[in-house]
PDB file of N, CA and C in Angstrom:
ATOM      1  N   UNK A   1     109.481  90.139  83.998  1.00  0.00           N
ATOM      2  CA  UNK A   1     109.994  88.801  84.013  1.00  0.00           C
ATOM      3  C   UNK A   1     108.838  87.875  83.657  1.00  0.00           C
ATOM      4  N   UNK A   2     109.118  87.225  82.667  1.00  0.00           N
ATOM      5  CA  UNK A   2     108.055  85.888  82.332  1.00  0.00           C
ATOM      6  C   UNK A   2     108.302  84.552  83.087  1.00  0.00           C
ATOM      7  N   UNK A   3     109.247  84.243  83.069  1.00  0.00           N
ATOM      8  CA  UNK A   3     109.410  82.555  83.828  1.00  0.00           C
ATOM      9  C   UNK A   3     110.989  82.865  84.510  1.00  0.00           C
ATOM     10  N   UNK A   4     110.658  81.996  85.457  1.00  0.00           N
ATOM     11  CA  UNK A   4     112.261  81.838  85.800  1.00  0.00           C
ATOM     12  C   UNK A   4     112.832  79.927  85.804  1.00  0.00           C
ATOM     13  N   UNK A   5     112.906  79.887  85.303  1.00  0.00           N
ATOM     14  CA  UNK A   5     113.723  78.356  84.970  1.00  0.00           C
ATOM     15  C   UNK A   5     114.022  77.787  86.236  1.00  0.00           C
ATOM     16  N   UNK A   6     113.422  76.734  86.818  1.00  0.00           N
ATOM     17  CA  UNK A   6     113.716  75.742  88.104  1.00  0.00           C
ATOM     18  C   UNK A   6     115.263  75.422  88.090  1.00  0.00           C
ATOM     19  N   UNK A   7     116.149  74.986  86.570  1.00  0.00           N
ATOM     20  CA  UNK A   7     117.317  74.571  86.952  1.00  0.00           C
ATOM     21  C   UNK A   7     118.493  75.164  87.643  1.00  0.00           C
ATOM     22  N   UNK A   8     119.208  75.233  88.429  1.00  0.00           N
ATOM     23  CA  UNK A   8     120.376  75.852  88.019  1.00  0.00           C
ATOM     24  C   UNK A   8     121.621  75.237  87.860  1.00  0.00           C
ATOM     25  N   UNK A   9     122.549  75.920  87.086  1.00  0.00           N
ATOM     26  CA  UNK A   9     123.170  75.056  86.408  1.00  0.00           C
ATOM     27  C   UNK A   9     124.510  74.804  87.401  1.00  0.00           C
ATOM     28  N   UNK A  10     124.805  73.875  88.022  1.00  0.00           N
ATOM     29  CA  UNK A  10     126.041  74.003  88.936  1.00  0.00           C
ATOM     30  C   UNK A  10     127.128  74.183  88.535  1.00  0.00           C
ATOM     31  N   UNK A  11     127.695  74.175  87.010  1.00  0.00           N
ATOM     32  CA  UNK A  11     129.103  74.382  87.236  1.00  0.00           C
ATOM     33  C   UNK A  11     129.027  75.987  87.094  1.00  0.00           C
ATOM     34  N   UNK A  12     128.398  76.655  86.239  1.00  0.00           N
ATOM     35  CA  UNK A  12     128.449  78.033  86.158  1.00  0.00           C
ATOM     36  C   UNK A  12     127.735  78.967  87.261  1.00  0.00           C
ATOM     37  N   UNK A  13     126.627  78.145  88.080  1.00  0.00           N
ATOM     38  CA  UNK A  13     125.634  78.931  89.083  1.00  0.00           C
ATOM     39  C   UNK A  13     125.452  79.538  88.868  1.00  0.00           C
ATOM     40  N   UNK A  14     124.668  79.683  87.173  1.00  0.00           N
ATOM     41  CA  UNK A  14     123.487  80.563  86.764  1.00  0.00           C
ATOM     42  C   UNK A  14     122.283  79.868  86.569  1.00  0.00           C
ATOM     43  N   UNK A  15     121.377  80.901  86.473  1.00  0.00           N
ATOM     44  CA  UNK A  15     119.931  80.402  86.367  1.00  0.00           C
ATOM     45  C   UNK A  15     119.503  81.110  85.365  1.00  0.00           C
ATOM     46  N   UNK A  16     118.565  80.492  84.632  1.00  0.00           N
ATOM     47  CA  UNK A  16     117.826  81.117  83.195  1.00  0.00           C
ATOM     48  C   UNK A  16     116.746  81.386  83.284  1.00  0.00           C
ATOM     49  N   UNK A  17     116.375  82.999  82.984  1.00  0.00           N
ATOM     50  CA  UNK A  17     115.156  83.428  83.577  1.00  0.00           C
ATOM     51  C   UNK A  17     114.707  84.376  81.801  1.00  0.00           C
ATOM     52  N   UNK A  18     113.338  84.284  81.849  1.00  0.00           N
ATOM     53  CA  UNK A  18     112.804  84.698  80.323  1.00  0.00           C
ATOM     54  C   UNK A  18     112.344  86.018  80.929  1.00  0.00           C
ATOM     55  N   UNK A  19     112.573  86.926  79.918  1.00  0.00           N
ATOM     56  CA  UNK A  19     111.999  88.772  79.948  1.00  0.00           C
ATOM     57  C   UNK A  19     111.375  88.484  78.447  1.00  0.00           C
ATOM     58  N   UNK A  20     110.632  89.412  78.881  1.00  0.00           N
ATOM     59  CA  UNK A  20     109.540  89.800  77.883  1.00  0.00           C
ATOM     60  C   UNK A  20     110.037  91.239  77.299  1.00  0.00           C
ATOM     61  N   UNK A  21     110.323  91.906  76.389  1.00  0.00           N
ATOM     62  CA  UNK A  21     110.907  92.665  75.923  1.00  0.00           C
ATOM     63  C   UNK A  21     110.860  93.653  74.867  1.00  0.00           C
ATOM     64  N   UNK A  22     110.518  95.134  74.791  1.00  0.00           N
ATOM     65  CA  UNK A  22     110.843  95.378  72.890  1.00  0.00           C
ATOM     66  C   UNK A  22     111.793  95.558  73.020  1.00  0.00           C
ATOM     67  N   UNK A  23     111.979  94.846  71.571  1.00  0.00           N
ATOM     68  CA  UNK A  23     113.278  94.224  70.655  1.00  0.00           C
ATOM     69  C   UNK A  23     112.673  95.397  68.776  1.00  0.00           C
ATOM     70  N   UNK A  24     112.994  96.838  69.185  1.00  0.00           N
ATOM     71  CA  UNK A  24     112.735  97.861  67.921  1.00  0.00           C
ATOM     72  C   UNK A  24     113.955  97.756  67.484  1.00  0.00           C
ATOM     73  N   UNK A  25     114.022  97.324  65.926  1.00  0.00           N
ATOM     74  CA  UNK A  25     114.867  97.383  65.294  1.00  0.00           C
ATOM     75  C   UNK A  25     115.653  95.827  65.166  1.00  0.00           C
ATOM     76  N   UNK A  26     115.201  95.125  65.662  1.00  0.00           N
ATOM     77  CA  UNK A  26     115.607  94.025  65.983  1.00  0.00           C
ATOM     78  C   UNK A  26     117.662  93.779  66.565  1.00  0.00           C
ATOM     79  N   UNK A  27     117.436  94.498  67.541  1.00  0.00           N
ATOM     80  CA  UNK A  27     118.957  94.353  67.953  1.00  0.00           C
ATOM     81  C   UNK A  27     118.693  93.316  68.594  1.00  0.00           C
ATOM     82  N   UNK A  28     118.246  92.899  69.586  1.00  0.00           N
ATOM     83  CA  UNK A  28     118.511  91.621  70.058  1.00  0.00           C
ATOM     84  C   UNK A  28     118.137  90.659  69.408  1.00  0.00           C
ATOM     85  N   UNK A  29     119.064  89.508  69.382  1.00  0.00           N
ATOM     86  CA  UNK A  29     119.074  88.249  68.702  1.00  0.00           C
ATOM     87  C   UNK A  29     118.716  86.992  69.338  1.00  0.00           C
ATOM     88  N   UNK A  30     118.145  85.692  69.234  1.00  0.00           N
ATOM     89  CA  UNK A  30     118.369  84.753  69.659  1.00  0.00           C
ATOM     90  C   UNK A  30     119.626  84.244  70.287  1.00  0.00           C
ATOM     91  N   UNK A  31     119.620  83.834  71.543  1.00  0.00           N
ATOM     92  CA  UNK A  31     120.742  83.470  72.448  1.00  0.00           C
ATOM     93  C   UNK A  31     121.930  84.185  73.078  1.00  0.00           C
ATOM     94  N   UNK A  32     121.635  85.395  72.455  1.00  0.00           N
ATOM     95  CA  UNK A  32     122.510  86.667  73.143  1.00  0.00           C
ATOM     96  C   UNK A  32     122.352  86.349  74.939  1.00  0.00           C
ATOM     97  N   UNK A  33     123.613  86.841  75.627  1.00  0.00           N
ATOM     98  CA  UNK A  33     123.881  87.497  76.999  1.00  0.00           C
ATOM     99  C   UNK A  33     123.486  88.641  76.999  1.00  0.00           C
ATOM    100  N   UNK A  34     123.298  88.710  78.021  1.00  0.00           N
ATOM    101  CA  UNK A  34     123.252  90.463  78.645  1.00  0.00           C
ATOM    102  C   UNK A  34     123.406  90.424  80.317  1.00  0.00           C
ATOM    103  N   UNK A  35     123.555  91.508  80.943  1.00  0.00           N
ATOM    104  CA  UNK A  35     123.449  91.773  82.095  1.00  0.00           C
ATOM    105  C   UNK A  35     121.899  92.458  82.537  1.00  0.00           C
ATOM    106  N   UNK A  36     121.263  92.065  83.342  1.00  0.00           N
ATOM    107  CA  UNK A  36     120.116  92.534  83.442  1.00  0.00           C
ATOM    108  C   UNK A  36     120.399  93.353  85.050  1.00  0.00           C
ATOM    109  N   UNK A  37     119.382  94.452  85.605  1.00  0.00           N
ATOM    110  CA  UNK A  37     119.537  94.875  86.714  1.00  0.00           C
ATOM    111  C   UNK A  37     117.780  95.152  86.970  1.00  0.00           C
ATOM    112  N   UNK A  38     117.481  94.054  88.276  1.00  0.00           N
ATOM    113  CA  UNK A  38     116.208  94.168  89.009  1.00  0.00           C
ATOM    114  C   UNK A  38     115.829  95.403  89.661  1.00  0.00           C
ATOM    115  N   UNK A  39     115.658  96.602  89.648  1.00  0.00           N
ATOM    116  CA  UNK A  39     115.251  97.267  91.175  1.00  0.00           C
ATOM    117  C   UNK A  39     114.293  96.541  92.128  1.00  0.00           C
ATOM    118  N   UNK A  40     113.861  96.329  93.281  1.00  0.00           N
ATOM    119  CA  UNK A  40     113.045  95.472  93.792  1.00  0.00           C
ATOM    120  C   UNK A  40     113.130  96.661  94.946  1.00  0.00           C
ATOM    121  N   UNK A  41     111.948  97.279  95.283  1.00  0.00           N
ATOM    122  CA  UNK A  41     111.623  97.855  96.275  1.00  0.00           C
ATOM    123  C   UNK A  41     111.900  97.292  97.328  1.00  0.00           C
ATOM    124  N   UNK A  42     112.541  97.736  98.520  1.00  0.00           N
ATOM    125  CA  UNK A  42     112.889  97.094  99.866  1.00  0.00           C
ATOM    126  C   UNK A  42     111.943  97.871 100.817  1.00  0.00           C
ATOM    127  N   UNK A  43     111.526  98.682 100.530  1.00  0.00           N
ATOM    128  CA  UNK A  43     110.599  99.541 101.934  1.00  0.00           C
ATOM    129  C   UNK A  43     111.574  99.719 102.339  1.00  0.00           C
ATOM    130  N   UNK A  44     111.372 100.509 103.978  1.00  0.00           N
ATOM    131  CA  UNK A  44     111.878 101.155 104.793  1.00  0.00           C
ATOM    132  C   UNK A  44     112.604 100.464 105.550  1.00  0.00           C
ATOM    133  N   UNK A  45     114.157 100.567 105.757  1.00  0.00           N
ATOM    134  CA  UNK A  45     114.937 100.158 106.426  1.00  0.00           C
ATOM    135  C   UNK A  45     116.156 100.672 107.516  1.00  0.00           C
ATOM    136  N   UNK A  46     116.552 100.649 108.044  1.00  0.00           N
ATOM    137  CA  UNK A  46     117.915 101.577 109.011  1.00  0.00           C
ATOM    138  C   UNK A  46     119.193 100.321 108.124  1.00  0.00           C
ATOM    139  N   UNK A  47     119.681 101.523 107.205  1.00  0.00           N
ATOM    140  CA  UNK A  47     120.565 101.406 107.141  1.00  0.00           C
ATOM    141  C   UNK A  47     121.825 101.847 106.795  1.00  0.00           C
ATOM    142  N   UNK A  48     123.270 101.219 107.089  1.00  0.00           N
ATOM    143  CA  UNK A  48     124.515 102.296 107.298  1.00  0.00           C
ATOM    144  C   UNK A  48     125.332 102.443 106.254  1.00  0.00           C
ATOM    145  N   UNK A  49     126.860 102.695 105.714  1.00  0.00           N
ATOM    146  CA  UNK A  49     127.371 102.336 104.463  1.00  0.00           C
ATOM    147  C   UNK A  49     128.355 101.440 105.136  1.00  0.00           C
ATOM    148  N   UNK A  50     128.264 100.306 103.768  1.00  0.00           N
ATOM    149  CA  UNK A  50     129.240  99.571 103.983  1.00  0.00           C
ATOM    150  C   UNK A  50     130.575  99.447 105.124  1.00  0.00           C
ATOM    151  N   UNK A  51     131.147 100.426 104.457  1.00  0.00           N
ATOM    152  CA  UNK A  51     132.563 101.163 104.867  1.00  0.00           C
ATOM    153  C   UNK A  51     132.814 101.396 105.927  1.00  0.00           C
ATOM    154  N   UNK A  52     131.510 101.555 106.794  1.00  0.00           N
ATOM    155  CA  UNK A  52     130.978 101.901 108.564  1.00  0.00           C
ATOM    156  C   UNK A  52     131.275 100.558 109.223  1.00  0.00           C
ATOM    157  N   UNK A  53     131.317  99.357 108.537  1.00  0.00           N
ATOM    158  CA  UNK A  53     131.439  97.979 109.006  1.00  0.00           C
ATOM    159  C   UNK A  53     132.396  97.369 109.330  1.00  0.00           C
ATOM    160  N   UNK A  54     133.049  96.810 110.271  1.00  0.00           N
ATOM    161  CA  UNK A  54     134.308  95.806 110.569  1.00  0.00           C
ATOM    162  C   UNK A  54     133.866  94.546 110.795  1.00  0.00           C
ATOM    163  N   UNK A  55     133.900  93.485 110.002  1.00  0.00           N
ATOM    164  CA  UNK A  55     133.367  92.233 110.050  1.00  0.00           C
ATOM    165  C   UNK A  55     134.831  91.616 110.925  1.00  0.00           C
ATOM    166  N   UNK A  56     134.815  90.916 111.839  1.00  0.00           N
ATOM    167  CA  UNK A  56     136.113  89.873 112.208  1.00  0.00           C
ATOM    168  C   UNK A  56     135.871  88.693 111.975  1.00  0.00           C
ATOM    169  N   UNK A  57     134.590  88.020 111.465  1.00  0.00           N
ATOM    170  CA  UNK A  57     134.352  86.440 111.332  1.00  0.00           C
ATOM    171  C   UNK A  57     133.858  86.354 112.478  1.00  0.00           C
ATOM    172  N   UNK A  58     133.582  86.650 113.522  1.00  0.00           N
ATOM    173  CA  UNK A  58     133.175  86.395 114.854  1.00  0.00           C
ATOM    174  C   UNK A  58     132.008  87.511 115.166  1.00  0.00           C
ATOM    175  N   UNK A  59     132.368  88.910 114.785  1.00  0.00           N
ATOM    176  CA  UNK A  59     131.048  89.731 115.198  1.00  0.00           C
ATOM    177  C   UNK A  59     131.070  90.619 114.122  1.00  0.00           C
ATOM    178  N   UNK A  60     130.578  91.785 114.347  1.00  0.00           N
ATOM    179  CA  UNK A  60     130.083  92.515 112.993  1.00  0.00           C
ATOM    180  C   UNK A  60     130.296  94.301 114.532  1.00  0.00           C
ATOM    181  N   UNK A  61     130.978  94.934 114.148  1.00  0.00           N
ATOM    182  CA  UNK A  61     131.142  96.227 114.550  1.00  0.00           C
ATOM    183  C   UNK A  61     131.497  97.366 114.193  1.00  0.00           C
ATOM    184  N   UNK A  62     130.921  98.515 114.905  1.00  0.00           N
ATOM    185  CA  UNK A  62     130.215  99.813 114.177  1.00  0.00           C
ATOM    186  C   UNK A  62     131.037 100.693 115.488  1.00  0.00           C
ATOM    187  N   UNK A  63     131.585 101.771 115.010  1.00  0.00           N
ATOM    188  CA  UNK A  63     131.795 102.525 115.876  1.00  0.00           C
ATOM    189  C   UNK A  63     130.629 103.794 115.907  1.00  0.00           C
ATOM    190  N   UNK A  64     130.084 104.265 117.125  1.00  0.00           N
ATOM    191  CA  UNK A  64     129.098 104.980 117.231  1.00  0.00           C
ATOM    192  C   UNK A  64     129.335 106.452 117.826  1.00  0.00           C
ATOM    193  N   UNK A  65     129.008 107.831 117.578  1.00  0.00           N
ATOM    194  CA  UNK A  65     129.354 108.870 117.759  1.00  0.00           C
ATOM    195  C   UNK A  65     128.657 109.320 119.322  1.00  0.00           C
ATOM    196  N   UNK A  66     129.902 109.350 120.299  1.00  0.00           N
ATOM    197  CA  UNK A  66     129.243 109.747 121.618  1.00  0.00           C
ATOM    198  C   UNK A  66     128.832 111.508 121.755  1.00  0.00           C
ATOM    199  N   UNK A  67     130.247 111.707 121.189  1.00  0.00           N
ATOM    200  CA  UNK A  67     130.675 113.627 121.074  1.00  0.00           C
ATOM    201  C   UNK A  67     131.654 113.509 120.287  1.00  0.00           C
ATOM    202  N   UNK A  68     131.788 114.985 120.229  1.00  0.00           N
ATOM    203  CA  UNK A  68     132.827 115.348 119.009  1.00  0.00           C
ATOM    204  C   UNK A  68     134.089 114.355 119.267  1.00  0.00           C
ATOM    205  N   UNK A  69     134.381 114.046 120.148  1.00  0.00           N
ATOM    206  CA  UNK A  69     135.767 113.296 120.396  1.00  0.00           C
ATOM    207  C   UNK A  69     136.027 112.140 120.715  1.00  0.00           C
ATOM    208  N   UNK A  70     134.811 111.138 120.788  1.00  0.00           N
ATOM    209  CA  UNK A  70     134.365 110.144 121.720  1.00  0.00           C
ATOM    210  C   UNK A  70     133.485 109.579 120.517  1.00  0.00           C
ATOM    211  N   UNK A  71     133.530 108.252 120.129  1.00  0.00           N
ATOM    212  CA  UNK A  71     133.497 107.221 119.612  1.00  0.00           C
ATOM    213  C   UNK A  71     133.033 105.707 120.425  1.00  0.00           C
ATOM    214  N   UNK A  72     132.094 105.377 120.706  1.00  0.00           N
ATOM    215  CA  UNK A  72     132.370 103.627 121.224  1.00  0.00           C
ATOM    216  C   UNK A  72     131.413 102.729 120.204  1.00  0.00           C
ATOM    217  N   UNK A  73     132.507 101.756 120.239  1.00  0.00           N
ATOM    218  CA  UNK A  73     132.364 100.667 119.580  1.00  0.00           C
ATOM    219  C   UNK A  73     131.223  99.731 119.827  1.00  0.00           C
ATOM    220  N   UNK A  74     130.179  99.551 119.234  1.00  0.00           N
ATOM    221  CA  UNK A  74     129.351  98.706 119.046  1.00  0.00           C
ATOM    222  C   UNK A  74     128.960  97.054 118.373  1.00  0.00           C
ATOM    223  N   UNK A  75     128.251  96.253 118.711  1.00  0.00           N
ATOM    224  CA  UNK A  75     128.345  95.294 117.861  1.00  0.00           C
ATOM    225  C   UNK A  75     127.000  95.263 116.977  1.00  0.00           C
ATOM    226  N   UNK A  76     126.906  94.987 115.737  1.00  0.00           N
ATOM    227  CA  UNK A  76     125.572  95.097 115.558  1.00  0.00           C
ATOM    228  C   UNK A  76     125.480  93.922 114.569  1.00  0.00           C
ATOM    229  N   UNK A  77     123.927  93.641 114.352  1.00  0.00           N
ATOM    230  CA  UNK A  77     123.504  92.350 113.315  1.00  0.00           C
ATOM    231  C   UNK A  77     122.740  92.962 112.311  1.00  0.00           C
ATOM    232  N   UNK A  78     123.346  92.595 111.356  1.00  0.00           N
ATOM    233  CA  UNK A  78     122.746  93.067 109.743  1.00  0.00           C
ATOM    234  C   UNK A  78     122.488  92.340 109.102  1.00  0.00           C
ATOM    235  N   UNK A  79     121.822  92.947 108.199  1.00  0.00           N
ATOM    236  CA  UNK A  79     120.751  91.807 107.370  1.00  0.00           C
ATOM    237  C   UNK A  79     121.047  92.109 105.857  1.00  0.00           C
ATOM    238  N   UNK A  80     120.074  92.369 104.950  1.00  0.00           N
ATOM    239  CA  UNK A  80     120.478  92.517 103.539  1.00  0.00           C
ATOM    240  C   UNK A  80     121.451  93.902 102.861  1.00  0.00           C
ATOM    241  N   UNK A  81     122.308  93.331 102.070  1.00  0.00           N
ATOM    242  CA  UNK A  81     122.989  94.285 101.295  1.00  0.00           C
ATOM    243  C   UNK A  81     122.664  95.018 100.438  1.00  0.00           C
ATOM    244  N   UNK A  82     122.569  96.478  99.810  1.00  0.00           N
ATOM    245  CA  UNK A  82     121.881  96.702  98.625  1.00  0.00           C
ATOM    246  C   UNK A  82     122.852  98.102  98.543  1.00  0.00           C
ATOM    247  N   UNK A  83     123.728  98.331  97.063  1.00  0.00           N
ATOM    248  CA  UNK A  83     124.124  99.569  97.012  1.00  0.00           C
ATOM    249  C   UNK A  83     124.942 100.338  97.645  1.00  0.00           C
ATOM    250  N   UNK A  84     125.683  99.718  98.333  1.00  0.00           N
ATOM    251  CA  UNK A  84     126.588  99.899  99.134  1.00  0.00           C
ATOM    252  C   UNK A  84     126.401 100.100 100.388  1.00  0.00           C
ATOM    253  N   UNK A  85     125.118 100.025 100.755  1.00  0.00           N
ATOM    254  CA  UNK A  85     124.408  99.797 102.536  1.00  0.00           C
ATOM    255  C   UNK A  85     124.093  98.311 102.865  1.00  0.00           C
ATOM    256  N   UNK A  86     124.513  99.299 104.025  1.00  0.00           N
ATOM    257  CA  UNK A  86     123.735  97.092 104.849  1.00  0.00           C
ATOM    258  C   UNK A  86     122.896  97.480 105.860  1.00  0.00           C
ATOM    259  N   UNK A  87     121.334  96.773 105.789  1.00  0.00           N
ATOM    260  CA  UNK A  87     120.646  96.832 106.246  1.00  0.00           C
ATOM    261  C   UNK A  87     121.535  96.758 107.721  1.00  0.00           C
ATOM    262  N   UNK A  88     121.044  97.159 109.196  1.00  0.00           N
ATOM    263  CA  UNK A  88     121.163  96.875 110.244  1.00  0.00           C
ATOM    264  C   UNK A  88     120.014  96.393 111.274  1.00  0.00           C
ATOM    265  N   UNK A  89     120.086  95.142 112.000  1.00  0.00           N
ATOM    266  CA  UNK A  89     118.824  94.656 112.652  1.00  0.00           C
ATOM    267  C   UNK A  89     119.006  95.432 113.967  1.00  0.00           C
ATOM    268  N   UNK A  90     119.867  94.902 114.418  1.00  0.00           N
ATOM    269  CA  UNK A  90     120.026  95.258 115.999  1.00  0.00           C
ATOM    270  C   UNK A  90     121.730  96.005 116.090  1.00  0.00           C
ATOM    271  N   UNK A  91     121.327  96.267 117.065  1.00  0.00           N
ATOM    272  CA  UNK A  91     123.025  97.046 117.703  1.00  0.00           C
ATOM    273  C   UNK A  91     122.854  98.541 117.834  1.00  0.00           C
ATOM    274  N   UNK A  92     122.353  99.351 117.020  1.00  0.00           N
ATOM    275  CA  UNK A  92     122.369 101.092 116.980  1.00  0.00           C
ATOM    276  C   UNK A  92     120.513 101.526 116.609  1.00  0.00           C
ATOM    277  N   UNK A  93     120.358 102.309 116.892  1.00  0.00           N
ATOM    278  CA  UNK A  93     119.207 103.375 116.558  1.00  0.00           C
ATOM    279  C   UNK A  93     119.148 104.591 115.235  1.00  0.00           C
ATOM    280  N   UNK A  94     118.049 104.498 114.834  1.00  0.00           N
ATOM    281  CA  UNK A  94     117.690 105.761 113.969  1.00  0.00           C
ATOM    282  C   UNK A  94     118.612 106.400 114.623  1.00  0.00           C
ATOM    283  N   UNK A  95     119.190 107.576 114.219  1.00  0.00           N
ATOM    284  CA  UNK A  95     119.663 109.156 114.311  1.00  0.00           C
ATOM    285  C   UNK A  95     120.939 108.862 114.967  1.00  0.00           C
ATOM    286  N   UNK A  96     121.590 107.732 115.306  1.00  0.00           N
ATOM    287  CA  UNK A  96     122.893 107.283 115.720  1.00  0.00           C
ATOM    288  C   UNK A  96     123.674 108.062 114.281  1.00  0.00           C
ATOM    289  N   UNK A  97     124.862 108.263 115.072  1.00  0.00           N
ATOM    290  CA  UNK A  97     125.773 108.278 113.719  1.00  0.00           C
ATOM    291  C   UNK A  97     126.811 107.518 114.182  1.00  0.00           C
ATOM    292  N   UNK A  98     127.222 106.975 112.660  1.00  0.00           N
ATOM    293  CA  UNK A  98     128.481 106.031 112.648  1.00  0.00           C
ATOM    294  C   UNK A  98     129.540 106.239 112.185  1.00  0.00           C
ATOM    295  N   UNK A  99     130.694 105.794 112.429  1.00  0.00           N
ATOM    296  CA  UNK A  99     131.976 106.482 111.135  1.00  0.00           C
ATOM    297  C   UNK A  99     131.962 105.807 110.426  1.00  0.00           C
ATOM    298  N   UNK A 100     131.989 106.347 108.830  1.00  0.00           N
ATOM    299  CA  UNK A 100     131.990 105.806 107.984  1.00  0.00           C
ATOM    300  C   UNK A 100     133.400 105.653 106.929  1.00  0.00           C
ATOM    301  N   UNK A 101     134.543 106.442 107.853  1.00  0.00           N
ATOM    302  CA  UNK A 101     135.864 106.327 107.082  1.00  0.00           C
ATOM    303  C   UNK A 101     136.710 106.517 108.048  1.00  0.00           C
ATOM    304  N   UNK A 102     137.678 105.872 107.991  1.00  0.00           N
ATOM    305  CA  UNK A 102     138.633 105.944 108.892  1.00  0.00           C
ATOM    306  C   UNK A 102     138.409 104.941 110.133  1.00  0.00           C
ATOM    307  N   UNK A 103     137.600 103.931 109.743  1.00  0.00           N
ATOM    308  CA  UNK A 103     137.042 103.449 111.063  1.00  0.00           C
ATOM    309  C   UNK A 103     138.601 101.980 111.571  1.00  0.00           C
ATOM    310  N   UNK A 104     138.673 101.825 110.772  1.00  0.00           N
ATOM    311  CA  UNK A 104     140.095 100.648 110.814  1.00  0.00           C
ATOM    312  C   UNK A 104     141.049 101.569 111.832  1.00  0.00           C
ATOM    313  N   UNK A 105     141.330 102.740 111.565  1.00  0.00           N
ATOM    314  CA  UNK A 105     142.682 103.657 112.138  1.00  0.00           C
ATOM    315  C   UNK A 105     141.725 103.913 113.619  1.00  0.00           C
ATOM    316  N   UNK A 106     140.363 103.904 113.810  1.00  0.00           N
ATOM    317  CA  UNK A 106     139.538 104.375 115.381  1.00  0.00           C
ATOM    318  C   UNK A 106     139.648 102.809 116.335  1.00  0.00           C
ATOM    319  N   UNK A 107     139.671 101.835 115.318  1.00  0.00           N
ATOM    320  CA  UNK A 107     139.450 100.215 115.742  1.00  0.00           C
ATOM    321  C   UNK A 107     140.805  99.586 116.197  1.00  0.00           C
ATOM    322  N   UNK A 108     141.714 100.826 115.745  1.00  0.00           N
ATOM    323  CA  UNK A 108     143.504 100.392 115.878  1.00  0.00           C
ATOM    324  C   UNK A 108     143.622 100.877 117.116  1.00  0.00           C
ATOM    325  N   UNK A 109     142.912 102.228 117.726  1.00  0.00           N
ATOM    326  CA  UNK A 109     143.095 102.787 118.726  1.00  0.00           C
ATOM    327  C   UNK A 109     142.743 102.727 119.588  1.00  0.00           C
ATOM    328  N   UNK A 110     141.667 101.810 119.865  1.00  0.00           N
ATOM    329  CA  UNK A 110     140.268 101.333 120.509  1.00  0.00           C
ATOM    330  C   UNK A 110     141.190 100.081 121.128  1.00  0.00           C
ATOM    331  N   UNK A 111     141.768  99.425 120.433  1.00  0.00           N
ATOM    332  CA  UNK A 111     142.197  97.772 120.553  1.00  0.00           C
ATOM    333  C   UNK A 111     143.411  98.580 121.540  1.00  0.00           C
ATOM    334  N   UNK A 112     144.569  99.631 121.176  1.00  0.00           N
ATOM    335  CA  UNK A 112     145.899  99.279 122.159  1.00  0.00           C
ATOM    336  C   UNK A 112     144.904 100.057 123.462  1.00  0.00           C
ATOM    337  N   UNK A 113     143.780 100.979 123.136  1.00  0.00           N
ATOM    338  CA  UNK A 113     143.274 101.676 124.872  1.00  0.00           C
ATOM    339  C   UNK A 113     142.741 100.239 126.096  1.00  0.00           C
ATOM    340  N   UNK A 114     142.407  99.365 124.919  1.00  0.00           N
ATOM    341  CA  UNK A 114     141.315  97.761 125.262  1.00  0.00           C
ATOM    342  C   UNK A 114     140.433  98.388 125.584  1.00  0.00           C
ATOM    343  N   UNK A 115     139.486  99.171 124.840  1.00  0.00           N
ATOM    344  CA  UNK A 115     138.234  99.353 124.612  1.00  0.00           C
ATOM    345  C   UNK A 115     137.319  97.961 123.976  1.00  0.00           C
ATOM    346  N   UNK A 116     136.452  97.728 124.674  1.00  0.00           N
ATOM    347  CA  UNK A 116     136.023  96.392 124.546  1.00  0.00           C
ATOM    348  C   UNK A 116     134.324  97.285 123.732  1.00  0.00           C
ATOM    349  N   UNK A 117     134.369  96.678 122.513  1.00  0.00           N
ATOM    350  CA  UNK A 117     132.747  96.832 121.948  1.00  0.00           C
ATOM    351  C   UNK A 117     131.809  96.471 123.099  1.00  0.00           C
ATOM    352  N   UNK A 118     130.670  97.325 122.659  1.00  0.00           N
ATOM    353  CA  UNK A 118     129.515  96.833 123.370  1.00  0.00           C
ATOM    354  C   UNK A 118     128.717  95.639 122.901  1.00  0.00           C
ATOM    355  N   UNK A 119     128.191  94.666 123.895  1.00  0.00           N
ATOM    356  CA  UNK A 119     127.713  93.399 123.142  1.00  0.00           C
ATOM    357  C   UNK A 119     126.356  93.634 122.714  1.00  0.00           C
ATOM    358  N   UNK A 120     125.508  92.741 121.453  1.00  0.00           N
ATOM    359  CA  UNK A 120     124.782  93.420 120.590  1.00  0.00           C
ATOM    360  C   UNK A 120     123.714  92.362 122.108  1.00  0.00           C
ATOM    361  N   UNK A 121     122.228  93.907 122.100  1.00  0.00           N
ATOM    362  CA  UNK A 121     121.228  93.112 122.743  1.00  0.00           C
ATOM    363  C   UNK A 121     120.340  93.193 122.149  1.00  0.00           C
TER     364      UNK A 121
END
């Protein structure tokens, strides 16, 4: 990346950022689009898949593996998205496991037992 342009443009909420580039053969042209994709190293993080997540607008919960048959519901706080994981701050531990499918049909069953999540500390 060479510059990234201070403006952004509000009706479209893009921003114009310059790459430095070979251009063999000259396929790219003046004023062309493209889609560009950053990798940006994140270091080391705990985190779960998406799909493991029940957002309600109010908390953020994870069901957590007690035993083979036994499930409780957790609340947890997450932080950045990347790739279909979400970072997790607080709520669960390394080597926890979470469900990662089916968790809506465990959260259906949880709600008529009134299994109450655990609150995030």
């Amino acid at each position: 990346m060479d510059y990234i342009y201070p403006e952004l443009n509000p009706t479209t909420r893009t921003l114009k950022v310059r790459f430095v580039v070979p251009n063999e053969g000259n396929i790219l042209k003046p004023e062309m689009f493209t889609e560009v994709t950053i990798d940006i190293p994140l270091g080391r993080r705990l985190a779960i898949p998406e799909d493991a997540i029940i957002d309600t607008g109010r908390r953020t919960i994870v069901y957590v593996k007690v035993d083979q048959e036994t499930f409780e519901p957790r609340e947890i706080l997450t932080g950045i998205t990347a790739d279909g994981m979400r970072e997790v701050l607080k709520g669960i531990k390394e080597g926890e496991e979470v469900v990662s499918q089916g968790t809506f049909l465990i959260d259906s069953e949880a709600k008529l037992k009134g299994i109450k999540p655990l609150p995030l500390k």
